[in-house]
C-alpha atoms as a PDB file:
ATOM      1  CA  UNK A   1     174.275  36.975 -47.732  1.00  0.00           C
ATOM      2  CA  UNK A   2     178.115  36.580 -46.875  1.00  0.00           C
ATOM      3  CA  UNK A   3     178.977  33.468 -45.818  1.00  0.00           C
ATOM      4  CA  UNK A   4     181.510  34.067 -42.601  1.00  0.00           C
ATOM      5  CA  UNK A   5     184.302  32.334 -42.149  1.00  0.00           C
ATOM      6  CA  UNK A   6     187.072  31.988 -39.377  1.00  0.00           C
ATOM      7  CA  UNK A   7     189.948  34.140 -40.694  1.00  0.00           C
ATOM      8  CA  UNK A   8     193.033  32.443 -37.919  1.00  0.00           C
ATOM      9  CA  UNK A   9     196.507  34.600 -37.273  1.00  0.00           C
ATOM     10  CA  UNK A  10     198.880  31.896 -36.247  1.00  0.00           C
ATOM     11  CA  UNK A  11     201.517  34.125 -34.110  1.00  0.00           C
ATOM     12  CA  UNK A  12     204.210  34.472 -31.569  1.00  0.00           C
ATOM     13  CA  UNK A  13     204.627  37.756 -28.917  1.00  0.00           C
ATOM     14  CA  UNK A  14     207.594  39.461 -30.633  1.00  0.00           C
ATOM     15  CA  UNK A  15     209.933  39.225 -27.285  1.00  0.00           C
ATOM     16  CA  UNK A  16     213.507  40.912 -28.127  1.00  0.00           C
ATOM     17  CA  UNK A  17     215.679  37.824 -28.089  1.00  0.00           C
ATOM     18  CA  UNK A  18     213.411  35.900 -29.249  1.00  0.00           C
ATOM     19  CA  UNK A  19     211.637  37.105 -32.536  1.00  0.00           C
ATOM     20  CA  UNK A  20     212.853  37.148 -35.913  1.00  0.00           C
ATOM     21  CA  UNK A  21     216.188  36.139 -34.773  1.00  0.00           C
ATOM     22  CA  UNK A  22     217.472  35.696 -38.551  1.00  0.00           C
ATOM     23  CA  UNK A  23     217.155  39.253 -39.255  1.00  0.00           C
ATOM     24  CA  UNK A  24     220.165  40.034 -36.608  1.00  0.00           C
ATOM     25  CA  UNK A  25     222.203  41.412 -37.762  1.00  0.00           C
ATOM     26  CA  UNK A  26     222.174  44.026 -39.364  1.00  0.00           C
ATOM     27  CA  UNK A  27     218.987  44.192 -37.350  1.00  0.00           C
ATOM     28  CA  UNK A  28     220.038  44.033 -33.437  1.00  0.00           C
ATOM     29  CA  UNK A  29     217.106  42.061 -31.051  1.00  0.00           C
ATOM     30  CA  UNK A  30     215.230  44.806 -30.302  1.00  0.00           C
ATOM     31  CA  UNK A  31     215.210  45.933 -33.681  1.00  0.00           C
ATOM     32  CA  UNK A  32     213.770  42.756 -34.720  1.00  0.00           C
ATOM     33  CA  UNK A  33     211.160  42.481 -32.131  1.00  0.00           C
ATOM     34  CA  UNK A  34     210.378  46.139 -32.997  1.00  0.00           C
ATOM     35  CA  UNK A  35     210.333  44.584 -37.128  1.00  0.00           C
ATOM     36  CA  UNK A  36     207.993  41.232 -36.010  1.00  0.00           C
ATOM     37  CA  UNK A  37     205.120  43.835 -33.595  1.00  0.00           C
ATOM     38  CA  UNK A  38     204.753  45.849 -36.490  1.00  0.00           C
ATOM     39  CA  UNK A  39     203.843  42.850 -39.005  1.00  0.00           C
ATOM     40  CA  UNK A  40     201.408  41.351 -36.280  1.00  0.00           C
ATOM     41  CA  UNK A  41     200.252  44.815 -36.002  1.00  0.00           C
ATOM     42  CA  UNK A  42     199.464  45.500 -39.658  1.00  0.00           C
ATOM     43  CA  UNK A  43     198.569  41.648 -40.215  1.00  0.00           C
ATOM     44  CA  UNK A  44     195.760  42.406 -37.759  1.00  0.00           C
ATOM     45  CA  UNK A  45     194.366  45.413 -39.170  1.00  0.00           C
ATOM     46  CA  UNK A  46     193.836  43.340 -42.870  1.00  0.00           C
ATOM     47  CA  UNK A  47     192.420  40.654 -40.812  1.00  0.00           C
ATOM     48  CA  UNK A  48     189.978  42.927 -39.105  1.00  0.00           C
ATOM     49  CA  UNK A  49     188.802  44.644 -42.158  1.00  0.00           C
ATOM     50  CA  UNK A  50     187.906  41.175 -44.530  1.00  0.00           C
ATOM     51  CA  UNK A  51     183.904  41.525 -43.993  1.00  0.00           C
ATOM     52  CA  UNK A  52     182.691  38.553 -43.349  1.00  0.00           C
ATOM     53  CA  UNK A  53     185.329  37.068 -40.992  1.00  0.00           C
ATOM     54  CA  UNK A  54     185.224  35.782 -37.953  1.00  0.00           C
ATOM     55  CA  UNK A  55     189.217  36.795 -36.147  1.00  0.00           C
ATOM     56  CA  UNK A  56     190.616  34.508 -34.366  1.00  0.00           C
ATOM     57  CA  UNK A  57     194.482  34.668 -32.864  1.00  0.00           C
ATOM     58  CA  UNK A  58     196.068  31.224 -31.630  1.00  0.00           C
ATOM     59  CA  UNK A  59     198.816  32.926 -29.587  1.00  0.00           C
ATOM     60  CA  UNK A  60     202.351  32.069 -27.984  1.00  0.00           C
ATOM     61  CA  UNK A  61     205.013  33.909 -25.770  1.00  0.00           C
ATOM     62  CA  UNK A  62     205.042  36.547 -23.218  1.00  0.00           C
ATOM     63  CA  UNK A  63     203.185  39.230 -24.416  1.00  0.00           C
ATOM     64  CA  UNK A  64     204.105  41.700 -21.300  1.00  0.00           C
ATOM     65  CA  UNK A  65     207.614  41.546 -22.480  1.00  0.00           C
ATOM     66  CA  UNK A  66     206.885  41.952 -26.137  1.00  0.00           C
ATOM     67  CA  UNK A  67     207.376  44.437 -28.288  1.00  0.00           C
ATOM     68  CA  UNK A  68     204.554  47.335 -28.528  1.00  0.00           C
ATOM     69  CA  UNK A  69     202.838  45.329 -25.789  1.00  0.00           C
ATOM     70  CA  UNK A  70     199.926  47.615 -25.189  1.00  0.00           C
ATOM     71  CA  UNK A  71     199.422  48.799 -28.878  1.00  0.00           C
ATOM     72  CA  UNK A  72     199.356  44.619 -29.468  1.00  0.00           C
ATOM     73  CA  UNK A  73     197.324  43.812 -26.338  1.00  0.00           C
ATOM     74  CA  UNK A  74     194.637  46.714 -28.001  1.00  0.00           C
ATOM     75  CA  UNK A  75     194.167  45.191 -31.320  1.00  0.00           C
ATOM     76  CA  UNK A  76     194.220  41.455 -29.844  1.00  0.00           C
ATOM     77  CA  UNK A  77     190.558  42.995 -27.953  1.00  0.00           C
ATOM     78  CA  UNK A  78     189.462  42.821 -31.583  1.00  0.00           C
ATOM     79  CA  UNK A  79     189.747  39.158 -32.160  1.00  0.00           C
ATOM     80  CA  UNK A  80     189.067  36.014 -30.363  1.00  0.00           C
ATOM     81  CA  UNK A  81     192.423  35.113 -28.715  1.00  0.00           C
ATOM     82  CA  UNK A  82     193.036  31.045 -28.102  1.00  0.00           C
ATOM     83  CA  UNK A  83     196.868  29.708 -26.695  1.00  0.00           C
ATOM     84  CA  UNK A  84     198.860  27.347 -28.883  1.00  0.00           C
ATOM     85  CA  UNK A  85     199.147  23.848 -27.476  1.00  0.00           C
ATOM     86  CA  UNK A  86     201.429  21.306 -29.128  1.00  0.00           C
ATOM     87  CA  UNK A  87     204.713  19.554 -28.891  1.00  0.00           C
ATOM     88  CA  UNK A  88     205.893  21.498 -32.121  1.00  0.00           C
ATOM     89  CA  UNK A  89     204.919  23.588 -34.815  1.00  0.00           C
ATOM     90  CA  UNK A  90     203.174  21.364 -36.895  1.00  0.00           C
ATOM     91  CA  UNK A  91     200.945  20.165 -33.248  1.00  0.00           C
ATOM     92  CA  UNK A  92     200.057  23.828 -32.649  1.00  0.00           C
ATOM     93  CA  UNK A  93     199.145  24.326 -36.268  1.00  0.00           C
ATOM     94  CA  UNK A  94     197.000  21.597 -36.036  1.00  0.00           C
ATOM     95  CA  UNK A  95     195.751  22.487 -32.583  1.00  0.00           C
ATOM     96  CA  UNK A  96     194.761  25.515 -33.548  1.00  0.00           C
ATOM     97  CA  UNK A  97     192.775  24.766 -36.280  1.00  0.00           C
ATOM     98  CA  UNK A  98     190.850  22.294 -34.207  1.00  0.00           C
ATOM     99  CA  UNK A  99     190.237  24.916 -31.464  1.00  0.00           C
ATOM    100  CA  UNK A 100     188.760  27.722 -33.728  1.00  0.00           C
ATOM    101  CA  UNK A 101     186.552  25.412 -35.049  1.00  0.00           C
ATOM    102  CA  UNK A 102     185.247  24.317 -31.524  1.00  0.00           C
ATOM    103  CA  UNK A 103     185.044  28.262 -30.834  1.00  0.00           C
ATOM    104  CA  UNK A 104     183.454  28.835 -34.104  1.00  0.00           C
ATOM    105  CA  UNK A 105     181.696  25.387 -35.210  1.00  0.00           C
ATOM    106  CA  UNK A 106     180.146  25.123 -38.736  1.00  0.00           C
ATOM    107  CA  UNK A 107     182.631  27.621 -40.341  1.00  0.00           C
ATOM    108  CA  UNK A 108     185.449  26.999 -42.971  1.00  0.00           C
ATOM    109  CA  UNK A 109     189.142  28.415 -41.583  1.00  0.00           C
ATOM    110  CA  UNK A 110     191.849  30.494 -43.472  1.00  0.00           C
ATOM    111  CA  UNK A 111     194.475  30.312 -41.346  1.00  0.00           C
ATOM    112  CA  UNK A 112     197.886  32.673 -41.814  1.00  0.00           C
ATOM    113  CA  UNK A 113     201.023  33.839 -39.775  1.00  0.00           C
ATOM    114  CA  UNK A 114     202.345  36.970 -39.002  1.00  0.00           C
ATOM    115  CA  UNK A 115     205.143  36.924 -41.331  1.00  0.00           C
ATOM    116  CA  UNK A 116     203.115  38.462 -44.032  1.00  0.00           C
ATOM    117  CA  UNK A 117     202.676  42.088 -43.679  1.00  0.00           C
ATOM    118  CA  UNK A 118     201.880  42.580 -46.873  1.00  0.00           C
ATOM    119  CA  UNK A 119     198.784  41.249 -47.140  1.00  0.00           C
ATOM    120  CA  UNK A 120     195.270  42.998 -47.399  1.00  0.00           C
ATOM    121  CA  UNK A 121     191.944  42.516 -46.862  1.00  0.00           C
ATOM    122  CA  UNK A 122     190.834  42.136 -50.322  1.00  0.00           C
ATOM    123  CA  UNK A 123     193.902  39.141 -51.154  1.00  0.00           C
ATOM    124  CA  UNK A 124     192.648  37.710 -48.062  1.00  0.00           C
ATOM    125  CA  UNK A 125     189.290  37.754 -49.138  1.00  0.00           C
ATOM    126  CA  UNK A 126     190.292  36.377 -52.146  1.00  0.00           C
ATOM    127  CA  UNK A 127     192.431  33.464 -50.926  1.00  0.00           C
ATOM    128  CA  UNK A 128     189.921  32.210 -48.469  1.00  0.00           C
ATOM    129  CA  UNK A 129     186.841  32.536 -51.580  1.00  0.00           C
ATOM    130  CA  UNK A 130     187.921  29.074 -52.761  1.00  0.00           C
ATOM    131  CA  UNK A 131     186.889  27.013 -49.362  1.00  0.00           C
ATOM    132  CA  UNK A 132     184.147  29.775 -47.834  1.00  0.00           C
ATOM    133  CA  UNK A 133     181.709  29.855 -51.418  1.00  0.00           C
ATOM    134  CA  UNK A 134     182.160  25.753 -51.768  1.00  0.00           C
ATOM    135  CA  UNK A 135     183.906  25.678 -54.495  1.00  0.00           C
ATOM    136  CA  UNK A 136     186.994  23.734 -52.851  1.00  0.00           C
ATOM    137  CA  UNK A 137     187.507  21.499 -50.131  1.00  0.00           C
ATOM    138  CA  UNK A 138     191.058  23.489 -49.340  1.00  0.00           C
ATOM    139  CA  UNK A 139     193.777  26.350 -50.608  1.00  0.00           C
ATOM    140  CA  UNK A 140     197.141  26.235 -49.992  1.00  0.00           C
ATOM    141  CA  UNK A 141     198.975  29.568 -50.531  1.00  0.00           C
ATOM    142  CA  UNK A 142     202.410  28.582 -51.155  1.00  0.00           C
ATOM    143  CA  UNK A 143     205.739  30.817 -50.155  1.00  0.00           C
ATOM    144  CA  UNK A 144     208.745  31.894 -51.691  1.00  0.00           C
ATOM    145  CA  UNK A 145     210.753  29.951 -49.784  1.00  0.00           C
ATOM    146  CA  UNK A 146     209.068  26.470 -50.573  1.00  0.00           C
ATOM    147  CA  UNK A 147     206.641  26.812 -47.284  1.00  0.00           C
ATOM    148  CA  UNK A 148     203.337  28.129 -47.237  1.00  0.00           C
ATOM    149  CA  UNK A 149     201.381  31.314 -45.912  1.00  0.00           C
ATOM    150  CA  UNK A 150     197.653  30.402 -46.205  1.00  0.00           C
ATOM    151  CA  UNK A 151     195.943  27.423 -45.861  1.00  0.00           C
ATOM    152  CA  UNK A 152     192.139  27.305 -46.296  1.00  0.00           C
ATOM    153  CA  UNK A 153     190.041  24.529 -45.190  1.00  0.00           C
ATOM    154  CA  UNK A 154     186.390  23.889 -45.532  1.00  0.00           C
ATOM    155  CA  UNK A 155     186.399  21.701 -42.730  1.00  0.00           C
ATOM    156  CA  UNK A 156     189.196  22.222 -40.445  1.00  0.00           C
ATOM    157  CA  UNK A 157     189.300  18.690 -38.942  1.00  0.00           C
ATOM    158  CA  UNK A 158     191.664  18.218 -42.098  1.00  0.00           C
ATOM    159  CA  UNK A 159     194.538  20.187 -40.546  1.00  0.00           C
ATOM    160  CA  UNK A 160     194.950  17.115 -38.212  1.00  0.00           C
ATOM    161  CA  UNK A 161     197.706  16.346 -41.468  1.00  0.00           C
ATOM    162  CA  UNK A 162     199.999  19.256 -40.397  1.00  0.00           C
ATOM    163  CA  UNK A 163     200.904  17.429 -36.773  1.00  0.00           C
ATOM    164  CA  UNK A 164     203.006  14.877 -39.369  1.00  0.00           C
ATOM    165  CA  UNK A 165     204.490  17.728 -41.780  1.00  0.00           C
ATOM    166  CA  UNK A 166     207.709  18.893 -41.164  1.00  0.00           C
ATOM    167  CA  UNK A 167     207.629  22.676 -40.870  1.00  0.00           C
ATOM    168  CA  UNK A 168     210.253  25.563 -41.811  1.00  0.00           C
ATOM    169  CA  UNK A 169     212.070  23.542 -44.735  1.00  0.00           C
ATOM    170  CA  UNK A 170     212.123  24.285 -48.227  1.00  0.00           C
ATOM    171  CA  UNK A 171     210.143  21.372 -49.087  1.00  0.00           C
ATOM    172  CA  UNK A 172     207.476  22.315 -46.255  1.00  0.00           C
ATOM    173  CA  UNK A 173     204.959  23.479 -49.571  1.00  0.00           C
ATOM    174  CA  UNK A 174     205.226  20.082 -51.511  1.00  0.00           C
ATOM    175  CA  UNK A 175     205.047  18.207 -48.021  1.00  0.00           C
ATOM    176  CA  UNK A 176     201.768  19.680 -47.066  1.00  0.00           C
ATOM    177  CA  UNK A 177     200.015  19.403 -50.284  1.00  0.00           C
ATOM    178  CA  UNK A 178     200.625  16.091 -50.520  1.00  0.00           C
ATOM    179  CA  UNK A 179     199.446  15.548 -46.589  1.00  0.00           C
ATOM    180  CA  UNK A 180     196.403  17.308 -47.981  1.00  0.00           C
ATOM    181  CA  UNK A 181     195.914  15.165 -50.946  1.00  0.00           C
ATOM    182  CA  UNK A 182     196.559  12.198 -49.398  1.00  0.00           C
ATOM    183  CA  UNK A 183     193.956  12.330 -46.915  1.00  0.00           C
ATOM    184  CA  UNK A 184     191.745  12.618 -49.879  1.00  0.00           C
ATOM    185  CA  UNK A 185     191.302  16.598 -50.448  1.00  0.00           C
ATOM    186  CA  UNK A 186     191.934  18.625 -53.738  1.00  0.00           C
ATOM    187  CA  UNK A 187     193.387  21.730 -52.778  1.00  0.00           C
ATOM    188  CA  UNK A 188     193.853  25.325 -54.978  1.00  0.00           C
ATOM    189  CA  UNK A 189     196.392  27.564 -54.890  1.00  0.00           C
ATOM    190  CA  UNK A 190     196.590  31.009 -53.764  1.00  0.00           C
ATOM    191  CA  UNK A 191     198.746  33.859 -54.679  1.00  0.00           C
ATOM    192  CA  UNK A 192     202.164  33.392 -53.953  1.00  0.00           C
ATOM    193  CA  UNK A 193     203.556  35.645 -51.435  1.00  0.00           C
ATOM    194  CA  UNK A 194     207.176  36.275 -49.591  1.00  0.00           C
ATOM    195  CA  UNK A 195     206.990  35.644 -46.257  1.00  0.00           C
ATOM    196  CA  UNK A 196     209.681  36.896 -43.827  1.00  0.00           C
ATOM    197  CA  UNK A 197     212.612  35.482 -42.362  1.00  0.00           C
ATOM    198  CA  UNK A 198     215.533  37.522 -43.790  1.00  0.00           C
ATOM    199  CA  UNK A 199     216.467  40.977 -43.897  1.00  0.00           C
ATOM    200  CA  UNK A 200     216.909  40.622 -47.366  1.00  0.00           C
ATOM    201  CA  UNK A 201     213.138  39.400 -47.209  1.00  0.00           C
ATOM    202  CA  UNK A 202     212.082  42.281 -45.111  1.00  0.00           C
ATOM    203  CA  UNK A 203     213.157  44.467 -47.516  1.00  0.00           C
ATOM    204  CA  UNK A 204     211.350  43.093 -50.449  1.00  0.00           C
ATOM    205  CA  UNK A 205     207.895  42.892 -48.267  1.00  0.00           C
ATOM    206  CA  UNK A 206     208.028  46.102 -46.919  1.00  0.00           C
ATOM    207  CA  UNK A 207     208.821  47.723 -50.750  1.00  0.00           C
ATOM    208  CA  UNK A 208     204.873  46.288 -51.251  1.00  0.00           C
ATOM    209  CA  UNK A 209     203.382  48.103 -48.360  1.00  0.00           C
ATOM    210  CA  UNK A 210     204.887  51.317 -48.049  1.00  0.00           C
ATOM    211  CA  UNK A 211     204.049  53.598 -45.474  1.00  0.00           C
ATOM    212  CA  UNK A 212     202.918  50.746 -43.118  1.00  0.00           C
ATOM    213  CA  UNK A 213     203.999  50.202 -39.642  1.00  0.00           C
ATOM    214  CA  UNK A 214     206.672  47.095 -40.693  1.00  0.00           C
ATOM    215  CA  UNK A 215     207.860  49.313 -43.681  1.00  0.00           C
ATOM    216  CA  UNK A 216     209.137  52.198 -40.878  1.00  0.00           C
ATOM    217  CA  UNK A 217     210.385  49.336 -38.938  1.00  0.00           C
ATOM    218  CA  UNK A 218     212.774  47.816 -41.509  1.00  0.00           C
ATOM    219  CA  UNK A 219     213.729  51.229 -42.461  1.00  0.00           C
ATOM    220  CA  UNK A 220     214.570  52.121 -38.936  1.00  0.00           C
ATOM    221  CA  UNK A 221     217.428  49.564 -39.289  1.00  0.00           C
ATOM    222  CA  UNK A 222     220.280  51.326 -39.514  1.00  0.00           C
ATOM    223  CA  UNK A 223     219.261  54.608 -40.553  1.00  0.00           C
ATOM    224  CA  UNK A 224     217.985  53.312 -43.912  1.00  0.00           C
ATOM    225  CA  UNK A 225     215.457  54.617 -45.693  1.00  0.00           C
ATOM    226  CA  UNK A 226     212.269  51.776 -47.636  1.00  0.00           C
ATOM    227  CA  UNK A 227     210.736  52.756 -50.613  1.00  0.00           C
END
């Protein structure tokens, strides 16, 4: 039998203004907003389609004024949806690790963002294998950029570390695995994956998922065309 396991989306509603302000320009805010729905969007499908998960969505923002509200309000019926509470990133991270596991008790978490479009069910799958089959106490799937985009934990008390980690540096990756360590876990590593933040970035990510919903948006900016 297939263990379950509590597969959490970590994400914001993409609010022109507001999202993915670093891609503008050349992107302009609605662009971006259009850019940051469509990786929820697609981010949400993988998550859906890992069997065995459990889908859980700690959210933030107005969704009403988001981007593809209703298309975004549909797929959220397919998850459990819990708000973020915390004084910063690190507190909601945290927070929201503590809450799916009240929601969902007994069950090891992979927790993501939405800045990863590119993922699919099967690298999800295989990133959260480590921590659901017992043979780790935690993954870390580090980023590009020296952050992270996955973090698996067996039990997800243990992300009580991120409220002290300082989040969106370069040293963000290093900074958490040694939280992680110090509080006496042994963590493996996942694949490493580009999250996005640039357009430069968006690029790149949508070149490995062509044809999906954030590939059309990038290459709606400006009239140019994604591989």
């Amino acid at each position: 039998m297939t263990r379950p396991f509590v597969l959490l989306v970590v994400a914001k509603a993409p609010v022109p203004g507001l999202a993915k302000t670093r891609l503008c320009p050349p992107a302009t805010p609605a662009e971006a907003a259009e850019i940051a729905a469509a990786a929820l969007l697609d981010t949400l499908d993988a998550v859906c389609a890992v069997p065995g998960a459990v889908p859980v969505v700690a959210m933030t923002g107005d969704l009403g004024a988001a981007a593809r509200s209703t298309e975004i309000g549909a797929a959220l019926r397919r998850a459990f949806v819990l708000p973020q509470r915390g004084r910063d990133f690190g507190a909601r991270l945290a927070n929201a690790h503590a809450d799916a596991a009240a929601a969902h008790p007994g069950l090891p978490v992979l927790q993501i963002g939405m800045d990863t479009p590119q993922v699919t069910p099967e690298s999800l799958a295989a990133a959260a294998a480590p921590v659901r089959h017992g043979d780790h106490d935690s993954v870390l799937g580090p980023a590009v950029d020296g952050g992270w985009w996955a973090l698996g934990l067996a039990e997800p008390r243990h992300a009580q570390v991120l409220a002290d980690v300082p989040m969106s540096r370069d040293d963000t990756g290093i900074r958490t695995l040694q939280a992680l360590v110090a509080c006496g876990l042994r963590p493996t590593g996942a694949a490493r994956l580009s999250d996005v933040d640039t357009m430069a970035e968006a690029r790149s990510v949508s070149a490995a998922c062509p044809g999906s919903r954030f590939a059309r948006a990038v290459a709606a900016v400006g009239g140019r065309v994604v591989a």
